[in-house]
PDB file of N, CA and C in Angstrom:
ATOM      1  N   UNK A   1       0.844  -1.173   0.000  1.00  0.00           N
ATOM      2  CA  UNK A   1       0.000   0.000   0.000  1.00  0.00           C
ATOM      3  C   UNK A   1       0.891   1.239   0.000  1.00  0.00           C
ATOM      4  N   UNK A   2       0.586   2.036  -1.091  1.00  0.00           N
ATOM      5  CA  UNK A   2       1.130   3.597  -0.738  1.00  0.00           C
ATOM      6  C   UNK A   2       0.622   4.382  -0.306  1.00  0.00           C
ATOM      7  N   UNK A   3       1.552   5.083   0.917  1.00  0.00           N
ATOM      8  CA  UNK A   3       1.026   6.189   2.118  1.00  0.00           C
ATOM      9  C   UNK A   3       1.395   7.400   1.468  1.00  0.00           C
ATOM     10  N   UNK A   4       0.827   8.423   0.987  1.00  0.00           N
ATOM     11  CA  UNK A   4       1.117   9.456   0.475  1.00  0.00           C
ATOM     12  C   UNK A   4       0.735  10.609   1.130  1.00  0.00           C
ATOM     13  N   UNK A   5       1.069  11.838   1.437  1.00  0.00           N
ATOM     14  CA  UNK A   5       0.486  13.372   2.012  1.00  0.00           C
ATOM     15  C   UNK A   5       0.575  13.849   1.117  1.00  0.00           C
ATOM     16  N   UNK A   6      -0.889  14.360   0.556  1.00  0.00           N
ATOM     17  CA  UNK A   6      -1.171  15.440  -0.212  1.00  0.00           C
ATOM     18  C   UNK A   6      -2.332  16.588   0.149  1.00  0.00           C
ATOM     19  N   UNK A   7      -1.954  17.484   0.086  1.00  0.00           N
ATOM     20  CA  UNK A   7      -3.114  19.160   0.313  1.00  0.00           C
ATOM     21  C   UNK A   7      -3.964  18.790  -0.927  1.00  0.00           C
ATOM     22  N   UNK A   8      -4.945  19.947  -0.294  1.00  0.00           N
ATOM     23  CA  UNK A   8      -5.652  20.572  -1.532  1.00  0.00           C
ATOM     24  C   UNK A   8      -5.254  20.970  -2.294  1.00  0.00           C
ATOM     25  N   UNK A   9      -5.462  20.805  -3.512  1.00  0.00           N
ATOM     26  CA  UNK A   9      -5.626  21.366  -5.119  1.00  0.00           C
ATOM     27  C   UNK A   9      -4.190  20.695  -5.869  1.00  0.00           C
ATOM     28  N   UNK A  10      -3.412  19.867  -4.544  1.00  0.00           N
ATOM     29  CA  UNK A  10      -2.779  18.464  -4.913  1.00  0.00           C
ATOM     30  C   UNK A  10      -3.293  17.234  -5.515  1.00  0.00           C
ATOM     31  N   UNK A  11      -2.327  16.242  -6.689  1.00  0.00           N
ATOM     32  CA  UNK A  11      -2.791  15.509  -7.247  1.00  0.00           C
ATOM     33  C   UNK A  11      -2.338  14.342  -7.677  1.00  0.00           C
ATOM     34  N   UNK A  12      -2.453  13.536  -7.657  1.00  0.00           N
ATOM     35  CA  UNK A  12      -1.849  11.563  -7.998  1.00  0.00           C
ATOM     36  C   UNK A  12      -1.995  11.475  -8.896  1.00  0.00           C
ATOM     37  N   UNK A  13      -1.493  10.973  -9.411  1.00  0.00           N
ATOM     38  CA  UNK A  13      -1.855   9.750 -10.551  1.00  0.00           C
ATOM     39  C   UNK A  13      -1.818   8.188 -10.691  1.00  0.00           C
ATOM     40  N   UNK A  14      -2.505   7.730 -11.103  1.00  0.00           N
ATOM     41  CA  UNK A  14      -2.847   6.088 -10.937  1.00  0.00           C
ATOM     42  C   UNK A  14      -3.069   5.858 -12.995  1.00  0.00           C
ATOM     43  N   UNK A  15      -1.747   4.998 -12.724  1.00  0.00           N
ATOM     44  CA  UNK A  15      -1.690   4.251 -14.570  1.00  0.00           C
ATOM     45  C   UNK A  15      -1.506   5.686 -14.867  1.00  0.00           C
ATOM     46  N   UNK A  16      -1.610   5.905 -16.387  1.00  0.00           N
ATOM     47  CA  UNK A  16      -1.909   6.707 -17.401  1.00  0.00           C
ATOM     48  C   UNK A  16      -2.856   7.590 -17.114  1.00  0.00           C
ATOM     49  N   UNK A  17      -4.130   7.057 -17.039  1.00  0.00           N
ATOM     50  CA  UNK A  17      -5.358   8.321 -17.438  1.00  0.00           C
ATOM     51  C   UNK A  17      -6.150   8.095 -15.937  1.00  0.00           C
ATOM     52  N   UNK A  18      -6.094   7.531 -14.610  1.00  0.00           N
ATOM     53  CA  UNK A  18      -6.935   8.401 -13.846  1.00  0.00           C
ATOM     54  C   UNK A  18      -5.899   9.457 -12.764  1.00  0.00           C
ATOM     55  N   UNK A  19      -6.546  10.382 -12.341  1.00  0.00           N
ATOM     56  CA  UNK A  19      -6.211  11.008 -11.450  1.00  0.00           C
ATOM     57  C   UNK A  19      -7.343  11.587 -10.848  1.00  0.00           C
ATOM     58  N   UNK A  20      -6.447  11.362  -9.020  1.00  0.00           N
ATOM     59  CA  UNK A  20      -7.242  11.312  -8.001  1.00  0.00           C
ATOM     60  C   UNK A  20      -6.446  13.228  -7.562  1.00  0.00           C
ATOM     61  N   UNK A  21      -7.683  14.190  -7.525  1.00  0.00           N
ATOM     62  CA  UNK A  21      -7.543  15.576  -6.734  1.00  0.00           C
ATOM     63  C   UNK A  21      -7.849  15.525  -5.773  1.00  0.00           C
ATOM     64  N   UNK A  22      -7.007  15.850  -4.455  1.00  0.00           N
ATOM     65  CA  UNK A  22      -7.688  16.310  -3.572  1.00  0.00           C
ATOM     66  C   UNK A  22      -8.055  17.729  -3.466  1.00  0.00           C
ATOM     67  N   UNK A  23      -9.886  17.727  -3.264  1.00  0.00           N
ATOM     68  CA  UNK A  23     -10.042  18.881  -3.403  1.00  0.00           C
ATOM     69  C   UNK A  23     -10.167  19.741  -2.062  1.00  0.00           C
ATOM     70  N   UNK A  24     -10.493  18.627  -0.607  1.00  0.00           N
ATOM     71  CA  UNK A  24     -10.928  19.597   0.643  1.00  0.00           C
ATOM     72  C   UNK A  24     -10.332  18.622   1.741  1.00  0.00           C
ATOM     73  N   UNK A  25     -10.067  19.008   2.720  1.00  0.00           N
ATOM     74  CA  UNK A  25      -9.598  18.260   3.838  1.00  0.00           C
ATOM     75  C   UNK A  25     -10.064  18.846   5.318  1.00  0.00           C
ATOM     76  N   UNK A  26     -10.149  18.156   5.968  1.00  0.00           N
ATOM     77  CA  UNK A  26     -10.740  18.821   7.533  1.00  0.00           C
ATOM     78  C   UNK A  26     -10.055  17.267   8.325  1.00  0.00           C
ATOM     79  N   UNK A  27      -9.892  17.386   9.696  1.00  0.00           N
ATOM     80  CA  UNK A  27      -9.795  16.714  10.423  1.00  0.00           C
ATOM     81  C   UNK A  27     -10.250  15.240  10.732  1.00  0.00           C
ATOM     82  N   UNK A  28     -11.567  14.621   9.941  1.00  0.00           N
ATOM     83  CA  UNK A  28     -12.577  14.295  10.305  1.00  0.00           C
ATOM     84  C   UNK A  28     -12.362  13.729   8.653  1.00  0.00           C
ATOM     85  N   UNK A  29     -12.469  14.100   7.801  1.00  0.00           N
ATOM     86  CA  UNK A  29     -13.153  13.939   6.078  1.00  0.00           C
ATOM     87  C   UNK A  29     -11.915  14.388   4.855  1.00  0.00           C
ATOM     88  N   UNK A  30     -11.873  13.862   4.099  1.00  0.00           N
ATOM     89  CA  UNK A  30     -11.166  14.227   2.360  1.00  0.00           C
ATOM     90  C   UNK A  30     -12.210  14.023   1.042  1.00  0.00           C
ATOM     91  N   UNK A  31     -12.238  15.361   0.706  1.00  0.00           N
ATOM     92  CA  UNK A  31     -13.235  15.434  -0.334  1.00  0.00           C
ATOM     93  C   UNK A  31     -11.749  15.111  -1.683  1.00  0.00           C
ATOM     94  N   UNK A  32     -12.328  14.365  -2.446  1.00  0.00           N
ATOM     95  CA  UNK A  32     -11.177  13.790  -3.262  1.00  0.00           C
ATOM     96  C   UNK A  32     -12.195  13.921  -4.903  1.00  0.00           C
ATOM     97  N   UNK A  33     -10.982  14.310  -5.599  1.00  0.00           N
ATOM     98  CA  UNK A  33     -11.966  14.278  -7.692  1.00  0.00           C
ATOM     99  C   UNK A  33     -11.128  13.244  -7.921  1.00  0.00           C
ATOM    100  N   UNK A  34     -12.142  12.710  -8.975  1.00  0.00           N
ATOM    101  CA  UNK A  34     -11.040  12.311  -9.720  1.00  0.00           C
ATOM    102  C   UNK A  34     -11.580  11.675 -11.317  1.00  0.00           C
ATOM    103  N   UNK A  35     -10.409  11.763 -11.988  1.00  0.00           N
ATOM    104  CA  UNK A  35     -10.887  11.676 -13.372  1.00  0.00           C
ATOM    105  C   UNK A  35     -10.192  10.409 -13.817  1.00  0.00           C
ATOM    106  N   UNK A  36     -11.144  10.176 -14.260  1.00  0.00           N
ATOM    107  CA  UNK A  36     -10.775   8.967 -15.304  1.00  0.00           C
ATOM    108  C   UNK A  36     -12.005   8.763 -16.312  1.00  0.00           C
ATOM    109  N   UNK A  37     -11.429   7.765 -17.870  1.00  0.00           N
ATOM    110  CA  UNK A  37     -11.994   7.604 -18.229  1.00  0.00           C
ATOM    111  C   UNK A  37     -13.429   6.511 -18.066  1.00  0.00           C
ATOM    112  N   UNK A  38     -14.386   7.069 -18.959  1.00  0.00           N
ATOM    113  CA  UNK A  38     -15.902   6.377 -18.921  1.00  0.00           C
ATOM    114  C   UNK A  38     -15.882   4.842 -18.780  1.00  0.00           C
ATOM    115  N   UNK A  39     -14.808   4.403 -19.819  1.00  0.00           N
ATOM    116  CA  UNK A  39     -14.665   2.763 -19.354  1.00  0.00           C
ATOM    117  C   UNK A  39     -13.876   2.060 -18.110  1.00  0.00           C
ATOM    118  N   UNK A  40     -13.419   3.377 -17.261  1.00  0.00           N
ATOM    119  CA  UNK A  40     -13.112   2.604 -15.990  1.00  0.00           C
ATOM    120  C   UNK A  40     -14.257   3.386 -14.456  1.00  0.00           C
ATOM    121  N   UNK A  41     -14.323   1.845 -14.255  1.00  0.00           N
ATOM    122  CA  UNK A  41     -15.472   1.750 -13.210  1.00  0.00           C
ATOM    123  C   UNK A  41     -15.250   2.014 -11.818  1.00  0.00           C
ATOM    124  N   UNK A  42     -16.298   3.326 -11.368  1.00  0.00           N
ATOM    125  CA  UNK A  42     -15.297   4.065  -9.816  1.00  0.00           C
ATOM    126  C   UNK A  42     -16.350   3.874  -9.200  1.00  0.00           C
ATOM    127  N   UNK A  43     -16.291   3.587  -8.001  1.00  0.00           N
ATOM    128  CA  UNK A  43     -17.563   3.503  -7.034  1.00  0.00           C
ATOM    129  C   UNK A  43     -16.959   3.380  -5.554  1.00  0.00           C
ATOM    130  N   UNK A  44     -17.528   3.433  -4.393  1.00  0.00           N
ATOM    131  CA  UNK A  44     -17.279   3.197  -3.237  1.00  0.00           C
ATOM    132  C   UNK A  44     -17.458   2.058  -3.107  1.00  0.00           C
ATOM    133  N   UNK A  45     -16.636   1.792  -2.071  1.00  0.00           N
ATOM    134  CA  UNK A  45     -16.220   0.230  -1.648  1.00  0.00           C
ATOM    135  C   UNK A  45     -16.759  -0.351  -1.089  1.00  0.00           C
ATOM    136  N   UNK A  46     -17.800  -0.276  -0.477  1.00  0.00           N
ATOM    137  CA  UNK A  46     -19.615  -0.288   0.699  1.00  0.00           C
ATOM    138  C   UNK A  46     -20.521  -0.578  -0.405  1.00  0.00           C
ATOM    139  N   UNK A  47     -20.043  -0.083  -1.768  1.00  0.00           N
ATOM    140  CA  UNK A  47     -21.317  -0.202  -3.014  1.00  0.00           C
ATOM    141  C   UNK A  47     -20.868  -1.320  -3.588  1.00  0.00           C
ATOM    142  N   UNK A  48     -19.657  -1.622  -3.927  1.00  0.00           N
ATOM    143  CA  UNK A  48     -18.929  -3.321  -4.470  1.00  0.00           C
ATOM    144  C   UNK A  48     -19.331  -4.338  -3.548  1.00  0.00           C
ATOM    145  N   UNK A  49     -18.866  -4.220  -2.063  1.00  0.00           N
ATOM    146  CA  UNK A  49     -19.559  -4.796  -1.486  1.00  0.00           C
ATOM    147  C   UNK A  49     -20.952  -5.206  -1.109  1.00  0.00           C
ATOM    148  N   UNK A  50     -21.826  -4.476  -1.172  1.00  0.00           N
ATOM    149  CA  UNK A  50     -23.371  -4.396  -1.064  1.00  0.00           C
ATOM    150  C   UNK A  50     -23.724  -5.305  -2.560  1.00  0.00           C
ATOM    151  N   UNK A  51     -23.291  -4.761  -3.690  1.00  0.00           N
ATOM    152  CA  UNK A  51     -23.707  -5.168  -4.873  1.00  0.00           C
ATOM    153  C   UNK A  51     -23.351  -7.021  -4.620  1.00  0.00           C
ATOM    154  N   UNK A  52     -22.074  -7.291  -4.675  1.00  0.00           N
ATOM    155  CA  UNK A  52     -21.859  -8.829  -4.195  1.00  0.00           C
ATOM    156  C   UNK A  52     -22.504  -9.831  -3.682  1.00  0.00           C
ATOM    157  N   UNK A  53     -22.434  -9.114  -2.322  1.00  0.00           N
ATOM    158  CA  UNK A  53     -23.505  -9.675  -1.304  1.00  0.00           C
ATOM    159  C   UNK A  53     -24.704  -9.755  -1.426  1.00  0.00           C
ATOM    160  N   UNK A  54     -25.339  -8.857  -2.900  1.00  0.00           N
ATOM    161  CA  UNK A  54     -26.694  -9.155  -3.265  1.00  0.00           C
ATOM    162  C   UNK A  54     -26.699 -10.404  -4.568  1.00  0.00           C
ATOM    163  N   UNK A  55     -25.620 -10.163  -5.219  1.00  0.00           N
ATOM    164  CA  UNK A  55     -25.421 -11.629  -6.474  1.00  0.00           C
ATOM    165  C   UNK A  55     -25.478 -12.476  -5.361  1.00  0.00           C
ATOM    166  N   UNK A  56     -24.830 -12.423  -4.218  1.00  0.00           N
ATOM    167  CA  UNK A  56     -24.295 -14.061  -3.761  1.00  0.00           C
ATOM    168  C   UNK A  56     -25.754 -14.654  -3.014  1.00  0.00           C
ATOM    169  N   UNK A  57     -26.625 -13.636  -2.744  1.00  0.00           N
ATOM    170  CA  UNK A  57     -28.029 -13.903  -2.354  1.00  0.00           C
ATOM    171  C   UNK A  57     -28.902 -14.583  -3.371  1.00  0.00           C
ATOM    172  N   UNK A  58     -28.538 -13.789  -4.251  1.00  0.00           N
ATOM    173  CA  UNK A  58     -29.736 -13.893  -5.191  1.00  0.00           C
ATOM    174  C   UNK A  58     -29.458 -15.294  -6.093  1.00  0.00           C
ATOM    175  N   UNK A  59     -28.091 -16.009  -6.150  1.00  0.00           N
ATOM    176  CA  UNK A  59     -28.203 -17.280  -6.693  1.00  0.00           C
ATOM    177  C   UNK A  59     -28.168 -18.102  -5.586  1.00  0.00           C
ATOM    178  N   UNK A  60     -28.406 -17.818  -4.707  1.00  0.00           N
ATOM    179  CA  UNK A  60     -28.304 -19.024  -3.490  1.00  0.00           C
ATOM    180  C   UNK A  60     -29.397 -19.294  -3.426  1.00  0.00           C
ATOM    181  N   UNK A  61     -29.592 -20.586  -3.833  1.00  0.00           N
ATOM    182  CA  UNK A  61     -30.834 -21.766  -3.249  1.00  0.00           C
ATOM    183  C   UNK A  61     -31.503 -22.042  -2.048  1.00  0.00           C
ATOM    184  N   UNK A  62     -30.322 -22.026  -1.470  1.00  0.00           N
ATOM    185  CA  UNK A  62     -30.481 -22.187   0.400  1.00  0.00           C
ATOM    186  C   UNK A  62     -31.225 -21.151   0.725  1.00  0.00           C
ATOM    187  N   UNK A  63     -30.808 -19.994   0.339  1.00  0.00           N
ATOM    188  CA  UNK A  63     -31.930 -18.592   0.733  1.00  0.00           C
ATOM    189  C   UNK A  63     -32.673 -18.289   0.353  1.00  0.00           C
ATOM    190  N   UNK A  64     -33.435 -18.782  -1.226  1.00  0.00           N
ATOM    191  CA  UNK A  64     -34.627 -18.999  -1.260  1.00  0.00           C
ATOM    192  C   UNK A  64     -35.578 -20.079  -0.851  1.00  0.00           C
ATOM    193  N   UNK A  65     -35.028 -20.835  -0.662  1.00  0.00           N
ATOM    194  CA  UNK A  65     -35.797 -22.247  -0.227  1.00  0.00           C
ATOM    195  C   UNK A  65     -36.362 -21.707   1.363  1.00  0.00           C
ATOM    196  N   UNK A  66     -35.195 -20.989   1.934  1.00  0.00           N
ATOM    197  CA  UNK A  66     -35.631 -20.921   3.627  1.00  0.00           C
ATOM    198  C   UNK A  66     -36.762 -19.861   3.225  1.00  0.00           C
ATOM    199  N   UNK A  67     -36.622 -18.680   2.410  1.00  0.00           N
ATOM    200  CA  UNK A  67     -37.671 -17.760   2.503  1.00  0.00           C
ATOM    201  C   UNK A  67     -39.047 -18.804   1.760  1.00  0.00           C
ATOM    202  N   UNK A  68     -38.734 -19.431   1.350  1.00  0.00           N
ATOM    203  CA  UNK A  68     -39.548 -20.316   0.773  1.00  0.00           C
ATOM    204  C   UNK A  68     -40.532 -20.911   2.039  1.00  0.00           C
ATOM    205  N   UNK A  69     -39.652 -21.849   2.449  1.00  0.00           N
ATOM    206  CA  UNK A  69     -40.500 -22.227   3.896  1.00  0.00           C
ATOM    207  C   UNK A  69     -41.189 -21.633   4.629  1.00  0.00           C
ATOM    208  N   UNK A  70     -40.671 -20.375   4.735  1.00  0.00           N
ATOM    209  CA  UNK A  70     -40.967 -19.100   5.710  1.00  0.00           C
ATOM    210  C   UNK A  70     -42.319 -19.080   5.094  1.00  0.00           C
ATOM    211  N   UNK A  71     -42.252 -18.383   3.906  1.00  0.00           N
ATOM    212  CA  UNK A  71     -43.722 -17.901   3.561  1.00  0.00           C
ATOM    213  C   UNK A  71     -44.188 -19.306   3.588  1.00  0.00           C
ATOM    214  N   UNK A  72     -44.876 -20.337   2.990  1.00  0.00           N
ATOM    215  CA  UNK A  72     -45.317 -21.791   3.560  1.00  0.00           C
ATOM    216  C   UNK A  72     -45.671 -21.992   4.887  1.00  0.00           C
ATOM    217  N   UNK A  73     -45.308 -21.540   6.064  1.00  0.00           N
ATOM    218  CA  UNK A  73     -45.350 -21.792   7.144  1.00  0.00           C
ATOM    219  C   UNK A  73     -46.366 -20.669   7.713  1.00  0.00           C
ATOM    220  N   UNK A  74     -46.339 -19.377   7.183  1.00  0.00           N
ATOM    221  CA  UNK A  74     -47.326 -18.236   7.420  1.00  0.00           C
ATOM    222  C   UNK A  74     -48.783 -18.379   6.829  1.00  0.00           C
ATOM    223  N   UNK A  75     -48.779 -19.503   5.605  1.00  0.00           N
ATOM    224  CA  UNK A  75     -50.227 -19.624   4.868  1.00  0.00           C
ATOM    225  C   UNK A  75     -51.201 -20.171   6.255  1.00  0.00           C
ATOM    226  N   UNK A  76     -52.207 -19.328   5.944  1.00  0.00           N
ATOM    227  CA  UNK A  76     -53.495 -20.124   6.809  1.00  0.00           C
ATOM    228  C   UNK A  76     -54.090 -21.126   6.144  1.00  0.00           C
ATOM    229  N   UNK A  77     -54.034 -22.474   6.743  1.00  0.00           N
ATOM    230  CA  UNK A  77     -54.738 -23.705   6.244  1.00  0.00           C
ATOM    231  C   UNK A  77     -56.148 -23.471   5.946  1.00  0.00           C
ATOM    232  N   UNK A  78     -56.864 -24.093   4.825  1.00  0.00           N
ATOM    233  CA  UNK A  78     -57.810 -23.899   4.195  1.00  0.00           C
ATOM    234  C   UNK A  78     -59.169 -24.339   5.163  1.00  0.00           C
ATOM    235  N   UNK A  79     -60.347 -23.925   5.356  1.00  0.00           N
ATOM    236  CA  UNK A  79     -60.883 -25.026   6.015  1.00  0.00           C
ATOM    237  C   UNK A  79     -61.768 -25.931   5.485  1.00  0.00           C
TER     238      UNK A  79
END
């Protein structure tokens, strides 16, 4: 991992074409730009994760079958 100190209106570069600005800093927070091109994919790391953890739901059997049961088990028997 690289540890770097940079101010505001300071700037990185990563490969060729993105670069990360920092644009604001406080104690607490770093407001950061950054450019790159349209075919590379930027997102927060809470959103990769979240997104995952919803594929790995959504083909799992086991977790529909239990919600499966679940609802099955809530039907009121006919009389």
């Amino acid at each position: 991992m690289l540890v770097i100190r940079r101010r505001p209106g300071e700037s990185l570069l990563v490969g060729d074409n993105v670069e990360i600005e920092i644009l604001d800093s406080s104690p607490s927070h770093v407001k950061l730009g950054i450019r790159a091109p349209k075919s590379v994919v930027v997102m927060r790391k809470e959103i990769h994760i979240t997104r995952e953890q919803n594929l790995e739901a959504a083909h799992s059997s086991t977790g529909l079958s239990a919600v499966q049961q679940l609802l099955d088990s809530l039907k009121v028997p006919k009389p």
